[in-house]
Protein backbone atom coordinates (compact mmCIF):
# COMPACT_ATOMS: atom_id res chain seq x y z
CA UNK A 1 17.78 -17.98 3.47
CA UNK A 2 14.96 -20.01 2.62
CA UNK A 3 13.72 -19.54 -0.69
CA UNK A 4 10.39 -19.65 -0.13
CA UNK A 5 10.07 -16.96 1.71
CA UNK A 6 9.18 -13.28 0.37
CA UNK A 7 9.05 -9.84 2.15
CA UNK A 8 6.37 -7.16 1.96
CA UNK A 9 6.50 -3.76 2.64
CA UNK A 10 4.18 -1.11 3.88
CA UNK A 11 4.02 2.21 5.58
CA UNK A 12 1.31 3.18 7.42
CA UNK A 13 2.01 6.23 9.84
CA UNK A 14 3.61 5.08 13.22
CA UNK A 15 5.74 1.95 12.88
CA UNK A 16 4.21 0.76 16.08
CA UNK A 17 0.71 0.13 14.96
CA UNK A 18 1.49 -1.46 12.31
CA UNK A 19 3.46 -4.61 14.15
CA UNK A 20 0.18 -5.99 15.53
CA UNK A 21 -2.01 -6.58 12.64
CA UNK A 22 0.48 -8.83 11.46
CA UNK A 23 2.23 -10.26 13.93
CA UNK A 24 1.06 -14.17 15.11
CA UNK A 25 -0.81 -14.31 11.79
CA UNK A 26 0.08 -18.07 10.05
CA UNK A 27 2.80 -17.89 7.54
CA UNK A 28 4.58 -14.77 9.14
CA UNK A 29 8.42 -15.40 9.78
CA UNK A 30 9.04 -12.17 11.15
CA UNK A 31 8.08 -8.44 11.03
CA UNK A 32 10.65 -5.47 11.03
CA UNK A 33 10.02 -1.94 12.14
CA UNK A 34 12.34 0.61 9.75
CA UNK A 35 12.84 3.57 7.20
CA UNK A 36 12.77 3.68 3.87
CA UNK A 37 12.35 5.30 0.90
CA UNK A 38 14.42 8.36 1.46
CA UNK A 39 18.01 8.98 0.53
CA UNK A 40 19.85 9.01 4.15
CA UNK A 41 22.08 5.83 4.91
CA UNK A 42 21.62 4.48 8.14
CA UNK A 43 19.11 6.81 9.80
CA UNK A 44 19.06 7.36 13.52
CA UNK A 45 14.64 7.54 14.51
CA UNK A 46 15.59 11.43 15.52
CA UNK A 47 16.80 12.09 11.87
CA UNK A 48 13.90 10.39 10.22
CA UNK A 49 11.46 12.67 12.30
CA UNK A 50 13.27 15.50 11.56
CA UNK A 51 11.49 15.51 8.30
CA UNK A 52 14.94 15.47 6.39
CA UNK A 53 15.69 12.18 5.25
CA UNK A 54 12.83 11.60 2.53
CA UNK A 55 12.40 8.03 4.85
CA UNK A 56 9.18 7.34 5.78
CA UNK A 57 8.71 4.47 8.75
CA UNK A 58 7.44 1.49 7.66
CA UNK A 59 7.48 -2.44 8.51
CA UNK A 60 8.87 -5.51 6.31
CA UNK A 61 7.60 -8.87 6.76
CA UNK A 62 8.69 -12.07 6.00
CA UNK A 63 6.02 -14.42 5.19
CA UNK A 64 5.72 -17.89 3.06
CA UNK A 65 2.70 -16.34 0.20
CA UNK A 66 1.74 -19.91 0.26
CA UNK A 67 0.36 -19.45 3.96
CA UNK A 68 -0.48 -16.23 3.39
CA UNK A 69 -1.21 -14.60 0.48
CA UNK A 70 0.31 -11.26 -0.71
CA UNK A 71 -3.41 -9.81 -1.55
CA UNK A 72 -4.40 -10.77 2.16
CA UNK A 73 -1.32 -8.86 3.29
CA UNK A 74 -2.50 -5.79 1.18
CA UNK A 75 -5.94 -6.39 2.01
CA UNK A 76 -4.78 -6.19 6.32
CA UNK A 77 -2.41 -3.29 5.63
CA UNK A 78 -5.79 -0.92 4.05
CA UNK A 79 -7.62 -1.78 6.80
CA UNK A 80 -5.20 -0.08 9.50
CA UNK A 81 -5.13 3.17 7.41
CA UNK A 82 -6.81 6.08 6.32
CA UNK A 83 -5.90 5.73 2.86
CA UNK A 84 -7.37 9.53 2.20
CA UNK A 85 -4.66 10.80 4.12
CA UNK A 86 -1.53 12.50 2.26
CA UNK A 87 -0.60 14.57 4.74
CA UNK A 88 0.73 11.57 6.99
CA UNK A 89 -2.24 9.73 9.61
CA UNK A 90 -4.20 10.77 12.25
CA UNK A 91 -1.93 12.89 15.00
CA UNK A 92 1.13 12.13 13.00
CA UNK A 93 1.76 14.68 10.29
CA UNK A 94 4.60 14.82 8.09
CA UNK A 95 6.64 13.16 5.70
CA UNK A 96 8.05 10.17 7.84
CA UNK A 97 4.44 9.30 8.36
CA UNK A 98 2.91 9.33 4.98
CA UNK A 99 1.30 5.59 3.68
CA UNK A 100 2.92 3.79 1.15
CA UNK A 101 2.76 -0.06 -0.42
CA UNK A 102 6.36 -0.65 -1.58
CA UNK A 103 6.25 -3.90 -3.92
CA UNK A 104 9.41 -5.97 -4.16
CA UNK A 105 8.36 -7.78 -7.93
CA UNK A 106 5.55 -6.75 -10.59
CA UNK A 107 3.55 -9.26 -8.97
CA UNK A 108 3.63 -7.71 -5.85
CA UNK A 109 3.57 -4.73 -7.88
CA UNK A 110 0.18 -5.80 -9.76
CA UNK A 111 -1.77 -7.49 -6.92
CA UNK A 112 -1.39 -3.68 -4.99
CA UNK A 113 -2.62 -1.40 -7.97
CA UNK A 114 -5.61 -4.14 -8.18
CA UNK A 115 -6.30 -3.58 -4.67
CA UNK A 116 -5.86 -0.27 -4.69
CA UNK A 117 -8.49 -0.15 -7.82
CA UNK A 118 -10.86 -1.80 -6.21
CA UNK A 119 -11.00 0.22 -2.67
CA UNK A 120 -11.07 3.24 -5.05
CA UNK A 121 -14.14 1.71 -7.32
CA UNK A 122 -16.00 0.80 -3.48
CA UNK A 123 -17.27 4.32 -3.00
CA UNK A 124 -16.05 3.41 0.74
CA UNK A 125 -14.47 6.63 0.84
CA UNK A 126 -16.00 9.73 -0.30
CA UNK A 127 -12.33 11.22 -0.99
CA UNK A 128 -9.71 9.69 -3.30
CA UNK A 129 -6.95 6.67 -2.25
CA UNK A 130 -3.71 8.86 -1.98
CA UNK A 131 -1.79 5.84 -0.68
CA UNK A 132 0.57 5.58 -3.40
CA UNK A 133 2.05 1.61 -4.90
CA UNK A 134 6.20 2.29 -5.45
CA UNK A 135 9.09 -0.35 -5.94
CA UNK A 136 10.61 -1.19 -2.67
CA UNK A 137 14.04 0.57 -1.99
CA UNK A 138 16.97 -0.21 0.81
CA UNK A 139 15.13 -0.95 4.18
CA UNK A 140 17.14 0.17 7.02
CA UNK A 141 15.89 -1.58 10.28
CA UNK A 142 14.96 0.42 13.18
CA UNK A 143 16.24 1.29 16.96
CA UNK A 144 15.84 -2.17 19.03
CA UNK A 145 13.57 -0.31 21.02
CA UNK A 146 11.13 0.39 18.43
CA UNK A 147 11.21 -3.38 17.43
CA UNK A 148 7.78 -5.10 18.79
CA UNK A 149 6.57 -2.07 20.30
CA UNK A 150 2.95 -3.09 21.47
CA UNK A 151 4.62 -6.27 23.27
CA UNK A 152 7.50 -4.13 25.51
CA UNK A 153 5.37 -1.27 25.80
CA UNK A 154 1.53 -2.59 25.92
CA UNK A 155 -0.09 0.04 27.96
CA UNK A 156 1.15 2.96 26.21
CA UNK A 157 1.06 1.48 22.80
CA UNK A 158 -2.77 0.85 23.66
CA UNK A 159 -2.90 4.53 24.97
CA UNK A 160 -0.93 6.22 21.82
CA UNK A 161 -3.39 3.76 19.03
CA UNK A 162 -6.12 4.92 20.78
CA UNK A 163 -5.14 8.77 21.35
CA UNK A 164 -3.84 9.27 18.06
CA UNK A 165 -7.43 8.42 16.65
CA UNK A 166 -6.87 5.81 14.85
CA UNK A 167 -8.65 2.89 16.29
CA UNK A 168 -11.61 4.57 16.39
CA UNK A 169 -11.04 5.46 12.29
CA UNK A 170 -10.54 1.83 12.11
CA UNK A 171 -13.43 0.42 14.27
CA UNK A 172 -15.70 3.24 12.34
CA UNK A 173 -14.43 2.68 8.97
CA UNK A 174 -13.41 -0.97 8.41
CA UNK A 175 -15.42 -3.00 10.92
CA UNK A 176 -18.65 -4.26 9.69
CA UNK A 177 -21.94 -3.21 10.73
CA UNK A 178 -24.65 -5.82 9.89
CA UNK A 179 -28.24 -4.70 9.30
CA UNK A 180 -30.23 -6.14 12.89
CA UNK A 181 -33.60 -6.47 10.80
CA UNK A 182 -31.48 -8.19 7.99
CA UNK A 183 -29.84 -10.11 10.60
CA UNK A 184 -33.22 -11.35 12.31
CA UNK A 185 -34.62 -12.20 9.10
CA UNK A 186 -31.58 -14.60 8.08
CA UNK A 187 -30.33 -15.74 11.21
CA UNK A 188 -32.18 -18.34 13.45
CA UNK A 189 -33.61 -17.08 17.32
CA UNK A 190 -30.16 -18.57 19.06
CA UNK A 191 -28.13 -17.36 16.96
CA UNK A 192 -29.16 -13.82 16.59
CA UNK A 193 -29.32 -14.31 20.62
CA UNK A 194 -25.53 -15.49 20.92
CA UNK A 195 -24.15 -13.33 17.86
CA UNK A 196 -26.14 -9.71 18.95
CA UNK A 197 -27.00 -10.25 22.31
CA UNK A 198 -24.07 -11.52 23.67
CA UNK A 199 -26.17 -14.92 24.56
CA UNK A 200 -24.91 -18.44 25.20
CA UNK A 201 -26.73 -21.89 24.42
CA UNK A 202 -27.03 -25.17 26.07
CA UNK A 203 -24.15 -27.35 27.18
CA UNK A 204 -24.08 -30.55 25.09
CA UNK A 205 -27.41 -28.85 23.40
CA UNK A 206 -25.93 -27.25 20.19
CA UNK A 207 -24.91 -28.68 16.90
CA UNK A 208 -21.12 -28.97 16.99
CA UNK A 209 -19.57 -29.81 20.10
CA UNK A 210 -19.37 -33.22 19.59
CA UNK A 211 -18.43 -32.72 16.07
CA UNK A 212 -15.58 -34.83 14.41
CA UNK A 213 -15.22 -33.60 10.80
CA UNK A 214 -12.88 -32.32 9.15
CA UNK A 215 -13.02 -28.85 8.08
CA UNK A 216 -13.05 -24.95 9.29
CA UNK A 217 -16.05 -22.95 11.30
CA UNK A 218 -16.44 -19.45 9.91
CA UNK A 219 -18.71 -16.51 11.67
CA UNK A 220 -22.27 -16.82 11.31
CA UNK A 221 -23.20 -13.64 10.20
CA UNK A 222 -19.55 -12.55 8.24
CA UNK A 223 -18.39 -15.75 6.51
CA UNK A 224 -15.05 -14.88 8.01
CA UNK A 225 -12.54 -18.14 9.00
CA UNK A 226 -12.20 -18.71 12.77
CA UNK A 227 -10.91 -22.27 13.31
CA UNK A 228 -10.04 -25.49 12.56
CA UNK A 229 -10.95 -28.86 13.40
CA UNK A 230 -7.41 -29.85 13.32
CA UNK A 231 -7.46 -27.49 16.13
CA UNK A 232 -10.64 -29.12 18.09
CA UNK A 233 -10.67 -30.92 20.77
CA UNK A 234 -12.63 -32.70 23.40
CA UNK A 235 -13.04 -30.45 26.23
CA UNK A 236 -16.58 -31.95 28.34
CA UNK A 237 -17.51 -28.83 29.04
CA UNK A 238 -20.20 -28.51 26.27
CA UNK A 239 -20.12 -26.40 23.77
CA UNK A 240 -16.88 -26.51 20.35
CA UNK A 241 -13.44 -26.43 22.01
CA UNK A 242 -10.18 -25.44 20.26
CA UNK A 243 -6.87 -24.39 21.11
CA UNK A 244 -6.19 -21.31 18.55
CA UNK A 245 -7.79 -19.76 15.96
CA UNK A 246 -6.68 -20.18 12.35
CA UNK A 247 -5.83 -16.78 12.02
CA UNK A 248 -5.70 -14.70 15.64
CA UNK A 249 -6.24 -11.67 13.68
CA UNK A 250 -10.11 -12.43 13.06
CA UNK A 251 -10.78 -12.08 16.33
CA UNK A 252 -10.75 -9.90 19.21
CA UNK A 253 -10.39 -10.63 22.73
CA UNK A 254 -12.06 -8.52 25.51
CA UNK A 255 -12.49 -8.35 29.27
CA UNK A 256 -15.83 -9.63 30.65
CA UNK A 257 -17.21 -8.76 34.17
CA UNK A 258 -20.78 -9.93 33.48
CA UNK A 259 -22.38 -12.29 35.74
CA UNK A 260 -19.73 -11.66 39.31
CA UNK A 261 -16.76 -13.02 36.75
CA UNK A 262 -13.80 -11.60 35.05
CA UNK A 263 -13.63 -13.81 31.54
CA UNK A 264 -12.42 -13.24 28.35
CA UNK A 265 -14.81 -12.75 25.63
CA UNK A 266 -14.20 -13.35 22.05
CA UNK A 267 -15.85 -11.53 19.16
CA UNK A 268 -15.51 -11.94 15.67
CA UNK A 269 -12.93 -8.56 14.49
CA UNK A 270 -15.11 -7.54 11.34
CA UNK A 271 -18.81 -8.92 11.97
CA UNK A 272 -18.47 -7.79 16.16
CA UNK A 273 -20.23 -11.38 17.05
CA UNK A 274 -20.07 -12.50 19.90
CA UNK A 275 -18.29 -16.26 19.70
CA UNK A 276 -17.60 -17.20 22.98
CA UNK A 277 -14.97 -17.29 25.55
CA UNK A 278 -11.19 -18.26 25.89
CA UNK A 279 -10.16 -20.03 29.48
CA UNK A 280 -6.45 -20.96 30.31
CA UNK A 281 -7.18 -24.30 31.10
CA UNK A 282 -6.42 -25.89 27.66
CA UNK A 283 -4.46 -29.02 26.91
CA UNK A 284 -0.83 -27.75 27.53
CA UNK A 285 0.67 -29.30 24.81
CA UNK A 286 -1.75 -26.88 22.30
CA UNK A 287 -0.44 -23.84 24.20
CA UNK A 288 -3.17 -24.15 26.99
CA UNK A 289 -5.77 -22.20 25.81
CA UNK A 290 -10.00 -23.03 25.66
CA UNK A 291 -11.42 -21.43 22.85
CA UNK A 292 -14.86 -22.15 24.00
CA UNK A 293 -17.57 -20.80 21.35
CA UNK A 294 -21.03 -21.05 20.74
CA UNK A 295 -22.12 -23.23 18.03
CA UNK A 296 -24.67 -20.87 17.02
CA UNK A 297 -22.22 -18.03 16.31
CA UNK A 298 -20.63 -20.31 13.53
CA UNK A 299 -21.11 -22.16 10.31
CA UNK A 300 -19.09 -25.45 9.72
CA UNK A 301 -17.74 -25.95 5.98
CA UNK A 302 -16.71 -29.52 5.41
CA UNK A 303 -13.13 -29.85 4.13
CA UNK A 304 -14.98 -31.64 0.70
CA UNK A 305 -16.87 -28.18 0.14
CA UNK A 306 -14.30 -25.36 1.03
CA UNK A 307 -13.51 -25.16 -2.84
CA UNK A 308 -17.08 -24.62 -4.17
CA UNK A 309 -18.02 -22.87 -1.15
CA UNK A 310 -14.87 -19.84 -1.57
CA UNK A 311 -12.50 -21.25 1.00
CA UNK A 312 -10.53 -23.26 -1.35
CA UNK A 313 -6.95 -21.89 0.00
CA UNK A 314 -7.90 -23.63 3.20
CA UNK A 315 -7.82 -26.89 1.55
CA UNK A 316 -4.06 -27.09 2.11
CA UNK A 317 -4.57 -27.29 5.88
CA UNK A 318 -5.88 -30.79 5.84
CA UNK A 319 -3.07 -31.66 2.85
């Protein structure tokens, strides 16, 4: 096994919502869906419901912390939670579905109580953080079936995250909701236009599509990390061009009807800007995708000022 590479471990209710957050991410090797922290060797999904095992379900990832970070781990995991929550989350009540950071070193260990601290010293919840930070015990991997849920079974896992209420606790609780009259005081016409009204500039009229330097474009109005220029390239249709996103799970991609088409929009996850649009017709040896955005909805940070500006641990992209 490569030595480099740790595990976390989290439950967070349902073992199916809690694939997606971190799958695709950069540095993730892999992401298990199991039980553990009960006594039962070996348990069968039916046992572990049965409320008899002292298992709750969780996930365990394998990750390289020098891609990603333990704290941004922790940091993902809070945000698909309701943290107030002993009794288990949302529709899911019970033991097996109670939340739970299980460290696997006092690291791991002290980076989660810190975290914890923190969300507790926010006032972002009116009720105390019951999620509680224990050492990690045997993991016992789950039923294939349950492995990648929201890729075999998209359309129900969409229906079951969305019925059991907790996207809507997450889209009401964690995303961001800028201040409009804050926003139109800080933000120029355009980009107030792009980011809140869903507007798009000029072709060839904007300030990076033609841009060659190296560094990362974060949102606008968030500060959060979108892409690369590693990942840039020269599409002549306009407007900034890249294949991926540094991190997919900053962003959220949406069906758009407007204007007689049927597009895929991009928004920013946290901020809810408006970026742009993704098209299939990308260079195929970058995975064939267009992320076409809107310089307006973006800042660019040259790869000389990602230290002093806060995005030092980017730096290593361009090592």
């Amino acid at each position: 096994m490569d030595s480099q590479i740790k595990h976390a471990t989290f439950a967070g209710g349902c073992f199916w919502c809690m694939v997606e957050p971190f799958d695709q991410r950069p540095g993730i090797v892999n992401i298990t869906s199991g039980y553990t922290g009960g006594t039962v060797a070996n348990p069968t999904y039916e046992q572990v419901c049965s409320d008899t095992t002292g298992h709750v379900e969780a996930v365990q990832i394998a990750f390289y912390p020098e891609v990603m970070p333990y704290e941004q781990l922790v940091e993902t995991f809070w945000q698909q939670i309701d943290p107030t929550d002993a009794g288990g989350q949302f529709n899911d009540r019970g033991e097996p579905y109670q939340t739970a950071i299980f460290y696997h070193d006092e690291q791991q260990k002290k980076i989660a109580e810190a975290s914890k601290e923190r969300l507790e010293k926010s006032g972002k919840f009116s009720k105390p953080i019951v999620t509680p930070v224990l050492p990690a015990k045997t993991f016992y991997e789950a039923e294939e079936n349950h492995q990648d849920y929201y890729k075999k079974q998209p359309f129900h896992y969409k229906l079951y995250k969305k019925g059991s209420g907790r996207e809507d606790f997450i889209m009401k609780n964690w995303r961001q909701t800028p201040d409009k009259k804050d926003l139109k005081k800080r933000l120029t016409p355009i980009q107030y236009a792009v980011t809140q009204e869903n507007g798009t500039e000029r072709p060839f009229e904007n300030e990076y599509w033609n841009k060659k330097s190296d560094g990362i474009y974060v949102d606008i109005v968030s500060g959060n990390v979108l892409f690369s220029s590693l990942d840039k390239f020269e599409s002549d249709c306009g407007w900034p061009s890249f294949s991926k996103p540094i991190d997919p799970y900053q962003v959220t991609e949406n069906t758009d009807t407007t204007h007689g088409m049927i597009r895929t929009e991009v928004r920013s996850k946290h901020a809810d800007s408006h970026l742009g649009h993704v098209f299939e017709d990308g260079p195929k040896d970058r995975g064939g995708l267009r992320y076409c955005m809107n310089s307006a909805a973006m800042r660019f940070i040259p790869k000389e000022e990602l230290e002093q500006e806060g995005y030092g641990e980017y730096l290593k992209l361009f090592n």
